[in-house]
N, C-alpha and C. Protein backbone atom coordinates (compact mmCIF):
# COMPACT_ATOMS: atom_id res chain seq x y z
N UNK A 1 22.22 -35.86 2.44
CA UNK A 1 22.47 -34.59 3.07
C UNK A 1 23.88 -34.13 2.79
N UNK A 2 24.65 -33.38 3.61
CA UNK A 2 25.69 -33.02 3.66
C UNK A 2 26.82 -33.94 4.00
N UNK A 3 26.64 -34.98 4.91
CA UNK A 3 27.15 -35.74 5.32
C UNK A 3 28.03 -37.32 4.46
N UNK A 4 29.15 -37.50 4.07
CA UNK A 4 29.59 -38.74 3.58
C UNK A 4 30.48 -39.40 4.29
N UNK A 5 30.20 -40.91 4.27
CA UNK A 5 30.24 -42.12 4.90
C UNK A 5 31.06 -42.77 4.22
N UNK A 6 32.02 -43.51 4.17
CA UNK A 6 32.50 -44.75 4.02
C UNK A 6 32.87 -45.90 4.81
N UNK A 7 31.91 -46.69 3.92
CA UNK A 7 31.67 -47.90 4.31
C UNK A 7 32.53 -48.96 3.97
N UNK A 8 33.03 -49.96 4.70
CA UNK A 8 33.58 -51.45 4.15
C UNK A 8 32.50 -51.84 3.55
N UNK A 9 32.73 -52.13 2.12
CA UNK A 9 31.90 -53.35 1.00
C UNK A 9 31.45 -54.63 2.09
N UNK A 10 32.53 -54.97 2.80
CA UNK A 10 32.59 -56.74 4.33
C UNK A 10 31.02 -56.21 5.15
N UNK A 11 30.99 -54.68 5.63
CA UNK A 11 30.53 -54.47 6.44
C UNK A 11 28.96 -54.22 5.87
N UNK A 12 28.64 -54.16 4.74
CA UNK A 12 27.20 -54.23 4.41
C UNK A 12 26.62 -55.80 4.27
N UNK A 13 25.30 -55.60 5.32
CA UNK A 13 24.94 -56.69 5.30
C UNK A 13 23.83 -56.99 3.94
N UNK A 14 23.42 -56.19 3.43
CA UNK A 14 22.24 -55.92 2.31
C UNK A 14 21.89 -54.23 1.90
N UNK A 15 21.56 -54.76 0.63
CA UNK A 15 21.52 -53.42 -0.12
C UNK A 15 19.78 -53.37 -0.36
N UNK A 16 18.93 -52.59 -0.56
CA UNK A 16 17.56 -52.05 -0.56
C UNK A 16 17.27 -51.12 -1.43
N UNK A 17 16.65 -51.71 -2.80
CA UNK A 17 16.11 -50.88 -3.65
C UNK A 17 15.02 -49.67 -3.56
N UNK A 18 15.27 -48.65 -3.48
CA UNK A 18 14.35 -47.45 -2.92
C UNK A 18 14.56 -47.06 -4.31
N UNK A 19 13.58 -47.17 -5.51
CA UNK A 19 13.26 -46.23 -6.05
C UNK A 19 14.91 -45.69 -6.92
N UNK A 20 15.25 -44.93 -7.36
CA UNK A 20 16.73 -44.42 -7.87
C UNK A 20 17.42 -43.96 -6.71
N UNK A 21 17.50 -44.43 -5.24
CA UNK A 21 18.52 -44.42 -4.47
C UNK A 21 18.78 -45.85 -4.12
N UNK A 22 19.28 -46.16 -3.04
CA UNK A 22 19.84 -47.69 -2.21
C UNK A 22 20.29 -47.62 -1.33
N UNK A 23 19.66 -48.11 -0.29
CA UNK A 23 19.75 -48.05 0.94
C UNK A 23 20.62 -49.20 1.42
N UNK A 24 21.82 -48.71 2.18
CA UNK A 24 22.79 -50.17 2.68
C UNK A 24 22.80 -50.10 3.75
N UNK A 25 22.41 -51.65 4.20
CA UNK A 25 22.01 -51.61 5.50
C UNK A 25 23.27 -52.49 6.51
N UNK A 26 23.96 -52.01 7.56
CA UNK A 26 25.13 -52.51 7.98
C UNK A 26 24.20 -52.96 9.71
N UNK A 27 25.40 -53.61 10.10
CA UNK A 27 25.07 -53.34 11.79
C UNK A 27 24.83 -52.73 12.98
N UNK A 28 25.22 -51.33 12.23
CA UNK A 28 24.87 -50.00 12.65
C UNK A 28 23.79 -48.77 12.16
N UNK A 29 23.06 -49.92 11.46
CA UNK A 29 22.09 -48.83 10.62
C UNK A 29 22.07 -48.92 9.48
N UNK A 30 21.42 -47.91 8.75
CA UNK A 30 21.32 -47.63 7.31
C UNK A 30 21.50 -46.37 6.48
N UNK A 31 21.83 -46.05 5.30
CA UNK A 31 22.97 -45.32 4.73
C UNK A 31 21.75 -45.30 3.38
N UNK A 32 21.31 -44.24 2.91
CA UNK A 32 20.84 -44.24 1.45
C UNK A 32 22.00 -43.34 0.42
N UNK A 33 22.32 -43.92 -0.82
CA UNK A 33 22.68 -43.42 -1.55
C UNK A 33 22.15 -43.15 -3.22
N UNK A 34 22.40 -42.60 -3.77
CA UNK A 34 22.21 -42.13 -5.04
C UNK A 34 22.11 -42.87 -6.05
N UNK A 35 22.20 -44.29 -6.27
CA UNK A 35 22.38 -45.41 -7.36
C UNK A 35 20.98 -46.15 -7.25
N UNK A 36 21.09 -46.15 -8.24
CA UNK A 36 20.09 -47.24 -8.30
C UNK A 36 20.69 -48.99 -8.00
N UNK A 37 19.60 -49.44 -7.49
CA UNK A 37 20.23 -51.35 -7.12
C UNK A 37 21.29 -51.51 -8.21
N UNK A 38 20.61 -51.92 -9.07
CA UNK A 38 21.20 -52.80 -10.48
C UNK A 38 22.28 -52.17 -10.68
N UNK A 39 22.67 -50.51 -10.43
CA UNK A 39 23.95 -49.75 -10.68
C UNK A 39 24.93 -50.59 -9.57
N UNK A 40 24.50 -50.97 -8.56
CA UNK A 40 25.42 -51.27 -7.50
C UNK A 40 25.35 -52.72 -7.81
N UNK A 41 24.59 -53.71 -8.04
CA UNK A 41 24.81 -54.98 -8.37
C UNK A 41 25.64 -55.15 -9.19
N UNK A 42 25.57 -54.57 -10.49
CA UNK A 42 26.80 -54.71 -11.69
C UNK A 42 28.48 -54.71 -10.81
N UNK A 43 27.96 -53.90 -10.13
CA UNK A 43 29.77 -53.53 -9.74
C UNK A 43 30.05 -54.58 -8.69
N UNK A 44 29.20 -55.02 -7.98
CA UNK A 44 29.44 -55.91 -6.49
C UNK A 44 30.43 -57.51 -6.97
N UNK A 45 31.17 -57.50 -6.43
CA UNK A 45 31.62 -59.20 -6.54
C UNK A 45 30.65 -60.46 -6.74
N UNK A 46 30.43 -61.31 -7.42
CA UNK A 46 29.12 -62.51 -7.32
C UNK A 46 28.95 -62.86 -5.95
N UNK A 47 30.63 -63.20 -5.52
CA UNK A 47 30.51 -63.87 -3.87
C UNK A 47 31.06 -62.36 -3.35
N UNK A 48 30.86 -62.48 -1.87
CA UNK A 48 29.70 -63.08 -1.10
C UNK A 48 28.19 -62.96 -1.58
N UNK A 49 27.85 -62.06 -2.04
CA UNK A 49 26.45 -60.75 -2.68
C UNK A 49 25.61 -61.99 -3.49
N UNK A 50 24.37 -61.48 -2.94
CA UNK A 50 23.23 -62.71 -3.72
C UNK A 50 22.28 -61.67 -4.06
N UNK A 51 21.34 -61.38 -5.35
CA UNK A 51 19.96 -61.08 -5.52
C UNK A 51 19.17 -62.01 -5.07
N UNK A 52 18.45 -61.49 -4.34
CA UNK A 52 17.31 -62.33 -3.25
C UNK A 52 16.06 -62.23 -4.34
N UNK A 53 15.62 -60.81 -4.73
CA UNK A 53 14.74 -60.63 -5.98
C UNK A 53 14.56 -59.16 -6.59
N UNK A 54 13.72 -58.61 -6.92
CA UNK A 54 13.99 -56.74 -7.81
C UNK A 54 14.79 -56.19 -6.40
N UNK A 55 14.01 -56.09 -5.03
CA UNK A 55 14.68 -55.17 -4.13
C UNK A 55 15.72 -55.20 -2.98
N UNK A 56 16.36 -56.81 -3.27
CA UNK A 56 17.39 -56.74 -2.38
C UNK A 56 18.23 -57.34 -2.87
N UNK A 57 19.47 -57.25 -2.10
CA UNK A 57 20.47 -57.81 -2.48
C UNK A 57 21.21 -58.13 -0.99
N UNK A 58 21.90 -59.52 -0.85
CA UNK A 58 22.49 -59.14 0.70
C UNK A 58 23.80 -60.09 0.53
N UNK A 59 24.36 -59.80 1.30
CA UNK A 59 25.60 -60.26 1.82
C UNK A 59 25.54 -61.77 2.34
N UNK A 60 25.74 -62.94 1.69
CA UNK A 60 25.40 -64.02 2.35
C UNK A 60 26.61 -64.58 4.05
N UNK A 61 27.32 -63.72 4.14
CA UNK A 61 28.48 -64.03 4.64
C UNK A 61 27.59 -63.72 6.42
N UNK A 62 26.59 -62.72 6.18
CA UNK A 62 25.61 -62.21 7.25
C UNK A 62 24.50 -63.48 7.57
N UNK A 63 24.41 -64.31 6.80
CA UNK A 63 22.95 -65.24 7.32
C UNK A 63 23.23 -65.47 8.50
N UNK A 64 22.17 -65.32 9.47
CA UNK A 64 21.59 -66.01 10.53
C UNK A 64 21.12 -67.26 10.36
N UNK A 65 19.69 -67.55 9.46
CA UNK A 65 19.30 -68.47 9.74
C UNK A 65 18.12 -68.49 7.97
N UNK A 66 17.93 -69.65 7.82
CA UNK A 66 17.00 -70.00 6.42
C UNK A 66 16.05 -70.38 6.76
N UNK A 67 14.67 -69.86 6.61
CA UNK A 67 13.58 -70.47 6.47
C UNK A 67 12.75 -70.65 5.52
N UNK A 68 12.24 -72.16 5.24
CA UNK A 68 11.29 -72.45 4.14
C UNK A 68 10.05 -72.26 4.50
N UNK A 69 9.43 -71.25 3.51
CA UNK A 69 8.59 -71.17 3.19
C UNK A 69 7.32 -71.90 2.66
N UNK A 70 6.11 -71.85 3.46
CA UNK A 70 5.18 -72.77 2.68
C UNK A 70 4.55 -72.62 1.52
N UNK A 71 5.50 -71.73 0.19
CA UNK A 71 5.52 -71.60 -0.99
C UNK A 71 6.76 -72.35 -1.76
N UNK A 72 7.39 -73.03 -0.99
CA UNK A 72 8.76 -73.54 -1.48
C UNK A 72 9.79 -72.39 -1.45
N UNK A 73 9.44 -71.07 -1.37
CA UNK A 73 10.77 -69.73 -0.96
C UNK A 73 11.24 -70.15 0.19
N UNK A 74 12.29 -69.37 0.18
CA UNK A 74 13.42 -69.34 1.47
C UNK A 74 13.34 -67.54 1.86
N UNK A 75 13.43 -67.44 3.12
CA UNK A 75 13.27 -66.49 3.63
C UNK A 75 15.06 -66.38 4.69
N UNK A 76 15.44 -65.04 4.32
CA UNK A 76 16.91 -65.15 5.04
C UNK A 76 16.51 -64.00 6.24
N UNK A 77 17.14 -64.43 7.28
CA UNK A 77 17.28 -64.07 8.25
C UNK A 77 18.95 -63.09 8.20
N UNK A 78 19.38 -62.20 8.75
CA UNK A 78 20.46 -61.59 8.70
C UNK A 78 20.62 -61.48 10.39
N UNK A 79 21.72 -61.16 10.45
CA UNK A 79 22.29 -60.81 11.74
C UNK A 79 22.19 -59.37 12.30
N UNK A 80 21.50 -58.82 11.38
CA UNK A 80 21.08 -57.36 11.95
C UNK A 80 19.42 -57.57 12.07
N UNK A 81 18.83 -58.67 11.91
CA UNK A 81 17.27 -58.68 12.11
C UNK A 81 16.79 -58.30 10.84
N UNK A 82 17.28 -58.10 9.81
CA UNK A 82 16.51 -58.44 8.68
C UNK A 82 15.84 -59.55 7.83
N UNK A 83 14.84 -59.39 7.84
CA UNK A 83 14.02 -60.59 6.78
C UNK A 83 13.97 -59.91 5.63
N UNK A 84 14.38 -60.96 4.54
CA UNK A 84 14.50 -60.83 3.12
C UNK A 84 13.99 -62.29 2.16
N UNK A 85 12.51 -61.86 1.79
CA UNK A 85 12.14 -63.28 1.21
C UNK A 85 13.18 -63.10 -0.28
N UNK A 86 13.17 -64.66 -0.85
CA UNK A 86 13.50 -64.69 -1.75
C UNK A 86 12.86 -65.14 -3.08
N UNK A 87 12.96 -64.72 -4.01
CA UNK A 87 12.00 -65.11 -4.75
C UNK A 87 11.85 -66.35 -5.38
N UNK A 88 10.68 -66.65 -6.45
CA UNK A 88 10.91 -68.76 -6.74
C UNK A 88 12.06 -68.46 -7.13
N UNK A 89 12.55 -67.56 -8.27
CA UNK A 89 13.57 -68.29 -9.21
C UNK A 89 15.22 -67.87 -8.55
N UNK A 90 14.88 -67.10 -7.78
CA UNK A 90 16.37 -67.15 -7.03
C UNK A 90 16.46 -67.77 -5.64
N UNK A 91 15.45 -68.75 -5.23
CA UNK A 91 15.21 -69.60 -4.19
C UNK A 91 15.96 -70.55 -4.70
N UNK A 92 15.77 -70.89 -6.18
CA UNK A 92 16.20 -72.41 -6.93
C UNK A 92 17.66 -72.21 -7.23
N UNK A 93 17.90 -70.73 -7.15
CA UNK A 93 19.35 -70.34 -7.62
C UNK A 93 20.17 -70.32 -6.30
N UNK A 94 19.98 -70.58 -5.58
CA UNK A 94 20.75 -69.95 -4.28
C UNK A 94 20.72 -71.63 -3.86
N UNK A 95 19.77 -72.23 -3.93
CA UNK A 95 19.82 -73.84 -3.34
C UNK A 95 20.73 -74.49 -4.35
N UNK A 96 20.64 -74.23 -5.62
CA UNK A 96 21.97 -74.55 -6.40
C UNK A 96 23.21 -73.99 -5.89
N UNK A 97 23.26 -73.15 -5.79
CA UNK A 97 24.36 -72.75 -5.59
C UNK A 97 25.40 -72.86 -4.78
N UNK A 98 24.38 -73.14 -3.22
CA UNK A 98 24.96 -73.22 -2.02
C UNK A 98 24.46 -75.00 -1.57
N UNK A 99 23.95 -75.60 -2.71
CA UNK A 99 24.14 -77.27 -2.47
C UNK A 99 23.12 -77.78 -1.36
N UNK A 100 21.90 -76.80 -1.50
CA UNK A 100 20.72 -76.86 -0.13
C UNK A 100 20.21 -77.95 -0.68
């Protein structure tokens, strides 16, 4: 709309692939903008920021809580009440990574 926002990069808990916008979702809600994911992944820092799989991306600094899946995925919990499964091959990447 008419309306622009700035946001702290700290303060997004996950980003949401919609199609050629992206939706960032903070503790106060959600914010769509004009980029596509992958435009905003390129630019994001590695840490904190994880690809979960094509449509999210989140802030690991936000986990609540990990749950395994009875597919071997991990499913993240966020502190704003988001669930974000993850997919096999970035399930195996994130347990590397973070030494699960």
């Amino acid at each position: 709309g008419q309306r622009c926002y700035f946001i702290a990069l700290e303060e997004v808990q996950a980003f949401e692939a919609m199609g050629n916008y992206t939706r960032l979702h903070t503790e106060n809600g959600a914010v769509s903008v004009y980029r596509t994911l992958a435009n905003i992944a390129e630019r994001l820092p590695k840490e904190p920021f994880f690809r979960a799989n094509r449509s999210w991306l989140f802030n690991t600094h936000y986990i609540a809580e990990l749950e395994q899946e009875s597919g071997g995925t991990l499913e993240i919990k966020l502190h704003n009440k988001l669930q974000i499964a993850l997919s096999r091959t970035q399930t195996t990447a994130f347990k590397q990574r973070y030494k699960l």
